[in-house]
PDB file of N, CA and C in Angstrom:
ATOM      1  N   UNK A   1     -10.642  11.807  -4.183  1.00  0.00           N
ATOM      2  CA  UNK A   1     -10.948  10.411  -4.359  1.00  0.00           C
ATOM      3  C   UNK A   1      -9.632   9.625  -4.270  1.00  0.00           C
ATOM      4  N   UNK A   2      -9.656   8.747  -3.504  1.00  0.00           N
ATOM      5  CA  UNK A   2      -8.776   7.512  -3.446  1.00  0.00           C
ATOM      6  C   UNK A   2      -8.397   6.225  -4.444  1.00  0.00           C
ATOM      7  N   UNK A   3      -7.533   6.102  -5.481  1.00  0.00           N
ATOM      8  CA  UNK A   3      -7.661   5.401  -6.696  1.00  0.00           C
ATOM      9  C   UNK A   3      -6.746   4.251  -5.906  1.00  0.00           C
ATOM     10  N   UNK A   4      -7.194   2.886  -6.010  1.00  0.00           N
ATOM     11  CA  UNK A   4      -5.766   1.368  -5.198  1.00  0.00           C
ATOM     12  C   UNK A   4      -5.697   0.718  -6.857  1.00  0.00           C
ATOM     13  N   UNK A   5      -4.247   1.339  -7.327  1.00  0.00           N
ATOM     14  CA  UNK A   5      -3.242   0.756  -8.434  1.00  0.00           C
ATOM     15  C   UNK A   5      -2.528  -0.077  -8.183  1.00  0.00           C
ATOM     16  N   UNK A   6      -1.644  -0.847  -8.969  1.00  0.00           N
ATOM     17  CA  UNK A   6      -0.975  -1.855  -8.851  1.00  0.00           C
ATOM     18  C   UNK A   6       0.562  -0.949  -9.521  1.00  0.00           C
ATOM     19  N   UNK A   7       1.500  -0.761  -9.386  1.00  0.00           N
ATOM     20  CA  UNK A   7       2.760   0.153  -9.400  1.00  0.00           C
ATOM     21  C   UNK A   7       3.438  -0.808 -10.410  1.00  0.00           C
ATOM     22  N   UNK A   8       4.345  -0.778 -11.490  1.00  0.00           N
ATOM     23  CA  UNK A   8       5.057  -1.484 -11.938  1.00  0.00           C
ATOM     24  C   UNK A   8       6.972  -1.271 -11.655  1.00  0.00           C
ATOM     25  N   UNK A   9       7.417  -2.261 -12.040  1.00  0.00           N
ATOM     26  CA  UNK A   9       8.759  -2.320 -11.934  1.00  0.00           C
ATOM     27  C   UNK A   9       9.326  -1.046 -12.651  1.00  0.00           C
ATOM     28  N   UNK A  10      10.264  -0.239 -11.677  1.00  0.00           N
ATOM     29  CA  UNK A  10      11.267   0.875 -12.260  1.00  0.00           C
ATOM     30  C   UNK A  10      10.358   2.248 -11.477  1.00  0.00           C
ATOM     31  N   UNK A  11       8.820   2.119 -11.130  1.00  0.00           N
ATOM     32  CA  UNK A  11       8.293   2.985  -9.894  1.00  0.00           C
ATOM     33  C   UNK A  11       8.826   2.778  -8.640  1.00  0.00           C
ATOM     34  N   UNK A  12       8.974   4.412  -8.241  1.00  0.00           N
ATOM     35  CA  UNK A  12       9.397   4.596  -6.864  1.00  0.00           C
ATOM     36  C   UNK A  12       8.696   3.649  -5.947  1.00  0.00           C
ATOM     37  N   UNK A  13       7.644   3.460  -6.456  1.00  0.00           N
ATOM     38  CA  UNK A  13       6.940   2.485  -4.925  1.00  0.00           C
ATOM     39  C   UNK A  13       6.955   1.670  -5.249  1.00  0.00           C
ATOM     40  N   UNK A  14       7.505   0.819  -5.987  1.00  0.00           N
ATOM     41  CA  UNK A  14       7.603  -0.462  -6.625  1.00  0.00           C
ATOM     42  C   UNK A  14       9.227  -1.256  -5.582  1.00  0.00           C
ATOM     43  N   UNK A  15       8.531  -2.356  -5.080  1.00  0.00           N
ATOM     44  CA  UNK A  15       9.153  -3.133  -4.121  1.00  0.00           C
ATOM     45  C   UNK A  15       9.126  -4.488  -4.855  1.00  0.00           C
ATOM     46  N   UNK A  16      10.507  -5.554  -5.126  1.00  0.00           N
ATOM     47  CA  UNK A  16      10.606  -6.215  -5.552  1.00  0.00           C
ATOM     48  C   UNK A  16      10.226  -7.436  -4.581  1.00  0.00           C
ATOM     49  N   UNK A  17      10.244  -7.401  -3.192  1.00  0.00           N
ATOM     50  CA  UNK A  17       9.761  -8.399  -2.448  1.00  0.00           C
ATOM     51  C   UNK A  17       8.099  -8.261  -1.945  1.00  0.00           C
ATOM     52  N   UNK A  18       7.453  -7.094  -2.353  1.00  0.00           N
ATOM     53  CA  UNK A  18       6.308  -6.598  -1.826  1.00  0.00           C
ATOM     54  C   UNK A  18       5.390  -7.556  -1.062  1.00  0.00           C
ATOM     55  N   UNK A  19       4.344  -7.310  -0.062  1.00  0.00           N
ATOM     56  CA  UNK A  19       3.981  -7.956   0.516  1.00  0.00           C
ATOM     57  C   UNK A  19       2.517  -7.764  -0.039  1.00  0.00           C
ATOM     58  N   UNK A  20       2.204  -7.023  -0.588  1.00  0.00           N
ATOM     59  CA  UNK A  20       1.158  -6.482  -1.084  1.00  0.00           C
ATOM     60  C   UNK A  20       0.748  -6.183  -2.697  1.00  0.00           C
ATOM     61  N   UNK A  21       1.677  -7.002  -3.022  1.00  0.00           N
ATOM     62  CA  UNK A  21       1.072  -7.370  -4.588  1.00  0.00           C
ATOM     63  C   UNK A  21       1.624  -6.130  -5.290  1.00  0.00           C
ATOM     64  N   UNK A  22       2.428  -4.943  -4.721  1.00  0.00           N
ATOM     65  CA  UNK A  22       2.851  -3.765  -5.177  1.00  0.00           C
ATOM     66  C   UNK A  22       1.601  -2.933  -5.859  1.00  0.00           C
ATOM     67  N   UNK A  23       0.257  -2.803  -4.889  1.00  0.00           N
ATOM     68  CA  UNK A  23      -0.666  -2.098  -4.892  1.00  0.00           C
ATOM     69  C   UNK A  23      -0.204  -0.666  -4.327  1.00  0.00           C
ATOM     70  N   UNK A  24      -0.278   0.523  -4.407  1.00  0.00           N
ATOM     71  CA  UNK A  24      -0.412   1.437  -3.919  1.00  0.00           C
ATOM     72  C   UNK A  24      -2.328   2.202  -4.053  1.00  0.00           C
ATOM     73  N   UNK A  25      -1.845   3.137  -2.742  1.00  0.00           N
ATOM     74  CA  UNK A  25      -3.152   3.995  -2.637  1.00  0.00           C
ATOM     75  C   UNK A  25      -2.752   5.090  -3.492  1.00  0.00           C
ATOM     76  N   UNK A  26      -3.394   6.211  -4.441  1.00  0.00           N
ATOM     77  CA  UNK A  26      -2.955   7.143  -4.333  1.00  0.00           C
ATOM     78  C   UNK A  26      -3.940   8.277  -4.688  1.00  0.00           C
ATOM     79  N   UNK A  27      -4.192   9.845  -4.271  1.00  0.00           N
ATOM     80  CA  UNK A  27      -4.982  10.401  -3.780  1.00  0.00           C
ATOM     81  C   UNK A  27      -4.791  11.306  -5.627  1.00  0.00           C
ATOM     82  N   UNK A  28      -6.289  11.709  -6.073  1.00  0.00           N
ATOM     83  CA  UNK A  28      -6.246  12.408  -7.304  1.00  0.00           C
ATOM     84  C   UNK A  28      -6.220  13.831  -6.544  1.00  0.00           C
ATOM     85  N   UNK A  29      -6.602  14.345  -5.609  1.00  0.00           N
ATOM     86  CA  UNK A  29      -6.544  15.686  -5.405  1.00  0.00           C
ATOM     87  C   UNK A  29      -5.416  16.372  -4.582  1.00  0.00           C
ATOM     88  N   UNK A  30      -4.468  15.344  -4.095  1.00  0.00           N
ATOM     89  CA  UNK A  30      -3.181  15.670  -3.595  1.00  0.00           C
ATOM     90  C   UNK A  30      -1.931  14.618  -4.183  1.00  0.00           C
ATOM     91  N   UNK A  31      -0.831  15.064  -3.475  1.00  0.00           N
ATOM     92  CA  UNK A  31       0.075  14.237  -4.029  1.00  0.00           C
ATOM     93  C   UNK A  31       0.752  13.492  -3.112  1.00  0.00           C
ATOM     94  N   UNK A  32      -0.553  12.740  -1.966  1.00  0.00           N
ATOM     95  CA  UNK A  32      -0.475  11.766  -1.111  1.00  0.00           C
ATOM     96  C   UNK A  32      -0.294  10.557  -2.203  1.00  0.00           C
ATOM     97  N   UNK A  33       0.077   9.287  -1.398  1.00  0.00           N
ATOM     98  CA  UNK A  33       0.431   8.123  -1.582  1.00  0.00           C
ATOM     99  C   UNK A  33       0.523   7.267  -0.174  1.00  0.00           C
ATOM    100  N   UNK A  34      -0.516   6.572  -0.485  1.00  0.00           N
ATOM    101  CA  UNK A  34       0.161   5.526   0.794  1.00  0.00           C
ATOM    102  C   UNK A  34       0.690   4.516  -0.021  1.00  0.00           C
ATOM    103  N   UNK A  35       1.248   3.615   0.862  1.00  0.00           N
ATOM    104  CA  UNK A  35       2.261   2.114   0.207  1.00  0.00           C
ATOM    105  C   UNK A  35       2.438   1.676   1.268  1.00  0.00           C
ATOM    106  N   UNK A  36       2.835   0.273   0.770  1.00  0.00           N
ATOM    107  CA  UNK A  36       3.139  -0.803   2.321  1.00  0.00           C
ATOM    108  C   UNK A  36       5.231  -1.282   1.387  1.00  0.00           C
ATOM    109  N   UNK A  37       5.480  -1.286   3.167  1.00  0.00           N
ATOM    110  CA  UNK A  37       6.863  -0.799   3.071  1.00  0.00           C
ATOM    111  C   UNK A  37       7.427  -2.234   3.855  1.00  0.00           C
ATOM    112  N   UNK A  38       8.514  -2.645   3.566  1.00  0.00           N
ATOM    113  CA  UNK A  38       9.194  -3.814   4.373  1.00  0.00           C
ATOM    114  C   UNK A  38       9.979  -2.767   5.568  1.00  0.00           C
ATOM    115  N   UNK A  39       9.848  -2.790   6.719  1.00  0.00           N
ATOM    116  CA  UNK A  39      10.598  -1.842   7.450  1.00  0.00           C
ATOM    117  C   UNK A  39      11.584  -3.370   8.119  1.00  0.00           C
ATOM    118  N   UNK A  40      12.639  -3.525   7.910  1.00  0.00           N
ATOM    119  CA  UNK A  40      13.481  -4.734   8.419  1.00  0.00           C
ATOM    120  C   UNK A  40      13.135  -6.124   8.170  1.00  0.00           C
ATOM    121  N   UNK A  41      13.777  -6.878   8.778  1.00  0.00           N
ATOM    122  CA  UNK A  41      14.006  -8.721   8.324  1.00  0.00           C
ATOM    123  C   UNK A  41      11.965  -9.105   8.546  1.00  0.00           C
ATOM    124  N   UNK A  42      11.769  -8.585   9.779  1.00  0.00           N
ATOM    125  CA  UNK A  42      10.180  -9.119  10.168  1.00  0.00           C
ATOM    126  C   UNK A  42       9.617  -7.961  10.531  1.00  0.00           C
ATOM    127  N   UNK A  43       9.281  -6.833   9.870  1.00  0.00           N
ATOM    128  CA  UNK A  43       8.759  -5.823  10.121  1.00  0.00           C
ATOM    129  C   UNK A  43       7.999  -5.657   8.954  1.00  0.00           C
ATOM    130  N   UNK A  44       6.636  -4.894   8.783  1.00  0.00           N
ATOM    131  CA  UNK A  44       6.174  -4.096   7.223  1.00  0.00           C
ATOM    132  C   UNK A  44       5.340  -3.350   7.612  1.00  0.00           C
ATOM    133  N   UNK A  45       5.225  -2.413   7.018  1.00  0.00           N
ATOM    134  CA  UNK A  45       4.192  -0.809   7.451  1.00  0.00           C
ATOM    135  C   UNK A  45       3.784  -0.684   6.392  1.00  0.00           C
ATOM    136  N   UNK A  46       2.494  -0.251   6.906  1.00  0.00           N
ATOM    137  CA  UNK A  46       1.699   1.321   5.755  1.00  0.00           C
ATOM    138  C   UNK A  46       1.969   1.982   6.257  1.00  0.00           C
ATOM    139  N   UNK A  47       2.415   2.610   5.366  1.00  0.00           N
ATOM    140  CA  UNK A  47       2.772   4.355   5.614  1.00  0.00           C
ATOM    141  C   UNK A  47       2.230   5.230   4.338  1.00  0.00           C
ATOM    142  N   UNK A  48       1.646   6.644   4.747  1.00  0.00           N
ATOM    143  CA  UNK A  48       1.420   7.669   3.635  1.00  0.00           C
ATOM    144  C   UNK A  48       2.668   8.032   3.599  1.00  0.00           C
ATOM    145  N   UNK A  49       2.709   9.014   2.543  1.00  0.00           N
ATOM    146  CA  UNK A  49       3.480   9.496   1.615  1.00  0.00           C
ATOM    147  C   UNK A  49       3.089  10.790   1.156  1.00  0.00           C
ATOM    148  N   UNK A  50       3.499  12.219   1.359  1.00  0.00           N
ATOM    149  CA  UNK A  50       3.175  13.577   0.832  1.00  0.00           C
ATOM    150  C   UNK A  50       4.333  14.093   0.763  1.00  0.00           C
ATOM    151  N   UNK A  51       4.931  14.564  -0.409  1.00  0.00           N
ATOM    152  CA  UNK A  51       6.352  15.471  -0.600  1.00  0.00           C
ATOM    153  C   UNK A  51       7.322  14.231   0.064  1.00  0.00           C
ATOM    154  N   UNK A  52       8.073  15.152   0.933  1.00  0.00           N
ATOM    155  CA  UNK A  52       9.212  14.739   1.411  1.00  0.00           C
ATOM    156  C   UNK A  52       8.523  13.762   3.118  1.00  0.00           C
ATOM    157  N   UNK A  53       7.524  14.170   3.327  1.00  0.00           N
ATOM    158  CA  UNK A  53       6.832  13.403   4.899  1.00  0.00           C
ATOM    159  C   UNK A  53       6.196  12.094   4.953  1.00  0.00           C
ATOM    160  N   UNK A  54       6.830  11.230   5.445  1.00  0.00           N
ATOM    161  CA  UNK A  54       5.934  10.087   5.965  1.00  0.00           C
ATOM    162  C   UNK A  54       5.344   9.612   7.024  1.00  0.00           C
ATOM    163  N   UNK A  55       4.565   9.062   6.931  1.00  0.00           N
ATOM    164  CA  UNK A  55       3.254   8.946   8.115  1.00  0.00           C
ATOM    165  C   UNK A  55       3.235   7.368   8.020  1.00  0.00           C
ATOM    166  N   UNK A  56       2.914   6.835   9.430  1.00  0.00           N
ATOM    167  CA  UNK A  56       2.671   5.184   9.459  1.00  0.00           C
ATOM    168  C   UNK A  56       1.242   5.362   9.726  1.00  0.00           C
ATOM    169  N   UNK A  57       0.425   3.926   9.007  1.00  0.00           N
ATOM    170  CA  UNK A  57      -0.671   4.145   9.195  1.00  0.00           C
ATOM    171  C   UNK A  57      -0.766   2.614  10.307  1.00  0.00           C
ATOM    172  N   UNK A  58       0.051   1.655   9.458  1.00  0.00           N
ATOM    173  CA  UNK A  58      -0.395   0.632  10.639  1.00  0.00           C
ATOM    174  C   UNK A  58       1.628  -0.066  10.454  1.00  0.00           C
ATOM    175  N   UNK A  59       1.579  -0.482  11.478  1.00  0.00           N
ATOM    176  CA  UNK A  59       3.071  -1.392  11.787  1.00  0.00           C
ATOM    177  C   UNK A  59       2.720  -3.056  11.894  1.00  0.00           C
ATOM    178  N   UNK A  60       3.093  -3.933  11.671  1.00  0.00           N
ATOM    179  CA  UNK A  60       3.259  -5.235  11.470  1.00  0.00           C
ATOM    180  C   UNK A  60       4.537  -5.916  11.877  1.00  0.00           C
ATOM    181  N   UNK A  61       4.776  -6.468  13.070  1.00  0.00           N
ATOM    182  CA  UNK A  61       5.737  -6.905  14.002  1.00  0.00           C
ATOM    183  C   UNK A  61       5.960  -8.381  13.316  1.00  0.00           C
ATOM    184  N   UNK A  62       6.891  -9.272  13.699  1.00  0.00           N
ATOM    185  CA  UNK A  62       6.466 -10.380  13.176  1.00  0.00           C
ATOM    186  C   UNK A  62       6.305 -11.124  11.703  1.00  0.00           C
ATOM    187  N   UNK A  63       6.494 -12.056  11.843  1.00  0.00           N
ATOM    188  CA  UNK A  63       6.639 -12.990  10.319  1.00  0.00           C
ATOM    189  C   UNK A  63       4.655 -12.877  10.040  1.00  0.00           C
ATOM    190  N   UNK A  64       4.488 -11.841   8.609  1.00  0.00           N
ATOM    191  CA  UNK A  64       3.643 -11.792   8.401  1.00  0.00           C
ATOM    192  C   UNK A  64       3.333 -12.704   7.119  1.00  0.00           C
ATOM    193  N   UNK A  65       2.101 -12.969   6.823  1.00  0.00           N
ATOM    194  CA  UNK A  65       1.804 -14.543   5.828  1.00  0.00           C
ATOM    195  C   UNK A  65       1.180 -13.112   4.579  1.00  0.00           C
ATOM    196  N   UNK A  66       2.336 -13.373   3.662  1.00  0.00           N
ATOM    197  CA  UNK A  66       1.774 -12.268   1.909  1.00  0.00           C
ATOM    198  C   UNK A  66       0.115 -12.075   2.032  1.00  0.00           C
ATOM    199  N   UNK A  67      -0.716 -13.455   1.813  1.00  0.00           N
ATOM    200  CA  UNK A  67      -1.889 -12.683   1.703  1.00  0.00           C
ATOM    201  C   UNK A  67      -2.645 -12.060   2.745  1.00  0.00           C
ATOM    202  N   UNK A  68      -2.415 -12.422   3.963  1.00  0.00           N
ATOM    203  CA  UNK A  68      -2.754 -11.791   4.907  1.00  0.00           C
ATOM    204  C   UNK A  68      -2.459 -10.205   5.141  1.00  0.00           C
ATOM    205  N   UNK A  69      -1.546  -9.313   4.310  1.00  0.00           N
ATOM    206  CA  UNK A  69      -1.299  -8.327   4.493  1.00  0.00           C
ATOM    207  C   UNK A  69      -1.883  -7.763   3.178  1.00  0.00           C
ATOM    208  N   UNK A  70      -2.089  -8.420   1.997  1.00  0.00           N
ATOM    209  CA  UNK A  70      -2.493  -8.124   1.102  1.00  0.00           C
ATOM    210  C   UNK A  70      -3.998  -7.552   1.379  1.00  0.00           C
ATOM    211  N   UNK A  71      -4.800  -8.788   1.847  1.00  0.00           N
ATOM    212  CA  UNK A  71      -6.236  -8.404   2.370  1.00  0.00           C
ATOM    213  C   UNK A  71      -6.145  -7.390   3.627  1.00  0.00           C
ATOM    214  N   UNK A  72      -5.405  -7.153   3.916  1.00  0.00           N
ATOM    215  CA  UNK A  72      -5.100  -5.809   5.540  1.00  0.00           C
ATOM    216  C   UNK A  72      -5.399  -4.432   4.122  1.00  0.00           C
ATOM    217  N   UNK A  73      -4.574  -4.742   2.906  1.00  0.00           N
ATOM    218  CA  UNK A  73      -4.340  -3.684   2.533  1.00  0.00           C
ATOM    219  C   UNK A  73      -5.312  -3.472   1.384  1.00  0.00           C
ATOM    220  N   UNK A  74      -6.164  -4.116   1.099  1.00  0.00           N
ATOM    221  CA  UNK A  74      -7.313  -4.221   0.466  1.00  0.00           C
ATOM    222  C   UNK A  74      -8.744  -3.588   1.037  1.00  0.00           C
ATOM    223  N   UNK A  75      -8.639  -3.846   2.980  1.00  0.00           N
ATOM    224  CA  UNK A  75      -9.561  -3.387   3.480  1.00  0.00           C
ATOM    225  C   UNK A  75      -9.313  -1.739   3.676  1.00  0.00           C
ATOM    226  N   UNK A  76      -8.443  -1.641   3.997  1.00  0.00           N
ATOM    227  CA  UNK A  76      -7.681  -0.252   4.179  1.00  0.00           C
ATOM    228  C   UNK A  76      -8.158   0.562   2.815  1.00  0.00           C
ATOM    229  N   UNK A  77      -8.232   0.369   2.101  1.00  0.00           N
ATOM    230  CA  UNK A  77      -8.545   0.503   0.639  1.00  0.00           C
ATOM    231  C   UNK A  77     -10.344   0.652   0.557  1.00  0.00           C
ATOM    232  N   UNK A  78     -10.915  -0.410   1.341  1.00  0.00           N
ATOM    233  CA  UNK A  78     -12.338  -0.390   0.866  1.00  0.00           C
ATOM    234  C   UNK A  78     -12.964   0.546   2.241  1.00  0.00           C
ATOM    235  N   UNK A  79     -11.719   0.540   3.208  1.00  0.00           N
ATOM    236  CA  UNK A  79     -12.346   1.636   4.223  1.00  0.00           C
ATOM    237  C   UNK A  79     -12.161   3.228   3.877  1.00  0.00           C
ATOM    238  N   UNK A  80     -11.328   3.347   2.997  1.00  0.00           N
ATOM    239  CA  UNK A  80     -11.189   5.476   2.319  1.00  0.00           C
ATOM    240  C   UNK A  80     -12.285   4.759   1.338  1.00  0.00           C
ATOM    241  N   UNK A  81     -12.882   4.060   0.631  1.00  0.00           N
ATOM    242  CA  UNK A  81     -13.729   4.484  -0.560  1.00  0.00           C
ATOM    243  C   UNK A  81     -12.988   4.450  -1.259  1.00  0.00           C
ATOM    244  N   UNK A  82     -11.769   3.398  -1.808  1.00  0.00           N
ATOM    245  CA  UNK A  82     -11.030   3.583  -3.008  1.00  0.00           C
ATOM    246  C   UNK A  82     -11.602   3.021  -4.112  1.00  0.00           C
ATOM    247  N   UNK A  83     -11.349   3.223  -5.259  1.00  0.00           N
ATOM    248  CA  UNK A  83     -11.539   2.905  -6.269  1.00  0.00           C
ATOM    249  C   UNK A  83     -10.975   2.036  -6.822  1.00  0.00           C
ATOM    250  N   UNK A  84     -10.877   0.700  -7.290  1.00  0.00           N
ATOM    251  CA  UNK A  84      -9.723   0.024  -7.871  1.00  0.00           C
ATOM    252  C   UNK A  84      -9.417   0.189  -9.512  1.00  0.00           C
ATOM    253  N   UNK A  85      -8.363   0.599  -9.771  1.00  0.00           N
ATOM    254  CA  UNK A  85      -8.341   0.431 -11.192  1.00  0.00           C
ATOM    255  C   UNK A  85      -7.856  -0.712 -11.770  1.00  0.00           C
ATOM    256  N   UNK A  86      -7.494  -1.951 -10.684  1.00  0.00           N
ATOM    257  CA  UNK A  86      -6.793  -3.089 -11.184  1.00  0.00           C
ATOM    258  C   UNK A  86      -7.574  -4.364 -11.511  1.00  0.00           C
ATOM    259  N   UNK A  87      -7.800  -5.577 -11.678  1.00  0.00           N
ATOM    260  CA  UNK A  87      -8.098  -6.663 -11.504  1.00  0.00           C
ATOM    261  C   UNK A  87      -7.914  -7.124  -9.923  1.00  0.00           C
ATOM    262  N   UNK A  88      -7.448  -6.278  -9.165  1.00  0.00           N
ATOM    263  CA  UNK A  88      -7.365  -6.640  -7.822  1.00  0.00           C
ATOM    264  C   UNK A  88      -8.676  -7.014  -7.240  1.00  0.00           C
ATOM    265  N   UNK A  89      -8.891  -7.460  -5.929  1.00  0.00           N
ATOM    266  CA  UNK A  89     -10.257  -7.829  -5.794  1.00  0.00           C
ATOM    267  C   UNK A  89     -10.723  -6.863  -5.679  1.00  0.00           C
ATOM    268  N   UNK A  90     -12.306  -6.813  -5.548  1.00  0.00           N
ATOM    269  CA  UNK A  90     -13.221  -5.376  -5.783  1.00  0.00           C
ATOM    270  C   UNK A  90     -12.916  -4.893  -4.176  1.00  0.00           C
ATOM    271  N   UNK A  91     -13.135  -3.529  -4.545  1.00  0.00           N
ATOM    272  CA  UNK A  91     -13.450  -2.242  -3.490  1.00  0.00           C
ATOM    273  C   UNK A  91     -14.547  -1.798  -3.567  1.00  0.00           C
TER     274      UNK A  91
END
């Protein structure tokens, strides 16, 4: 099952400029993680996360608008069947 948390300050996936509200995906039966990542000045990715390997799930070119990536990463979320444990909008 797929749980979409909200990460706090001093977590590894915790991004102080986040584009995504510092939601992560993260998997109860492995020790996957996806997260959305600033990759440069106008760049941001999802990428998974297992051990030491990362995987892009989607790339974002371009001056992207916060909630617009937020809801990218919300659907992404309601497309695995995640679960939300946050006040975030429903899944």
């Amino acid at each position: 099952m797929w749980l979409l948390v909200q990460v706090v300050k001093g977590s590894k996936h915790y991004e102080a400029e986040s584009r995504v509200e510092n939601h992560v995906l993260i998997c109860d039966t492995s020790d996957m993680v996806i997260s959305a990542r600033s990759n440069g000045d106008s760049a941001y990715r999802f990428e998974a996360r297992k051990g030491n390997e990362n995987f892009v799930i989607a790339d974002f070119v371009g001056a992207q608008v916060k909630a617009s990536l937020t809801d990218k990463f919300i659907e992404l979320a309601k497309g695995m069947g995640a679960v939300s444990l946050k006040t975030a909008p429903a899944v």
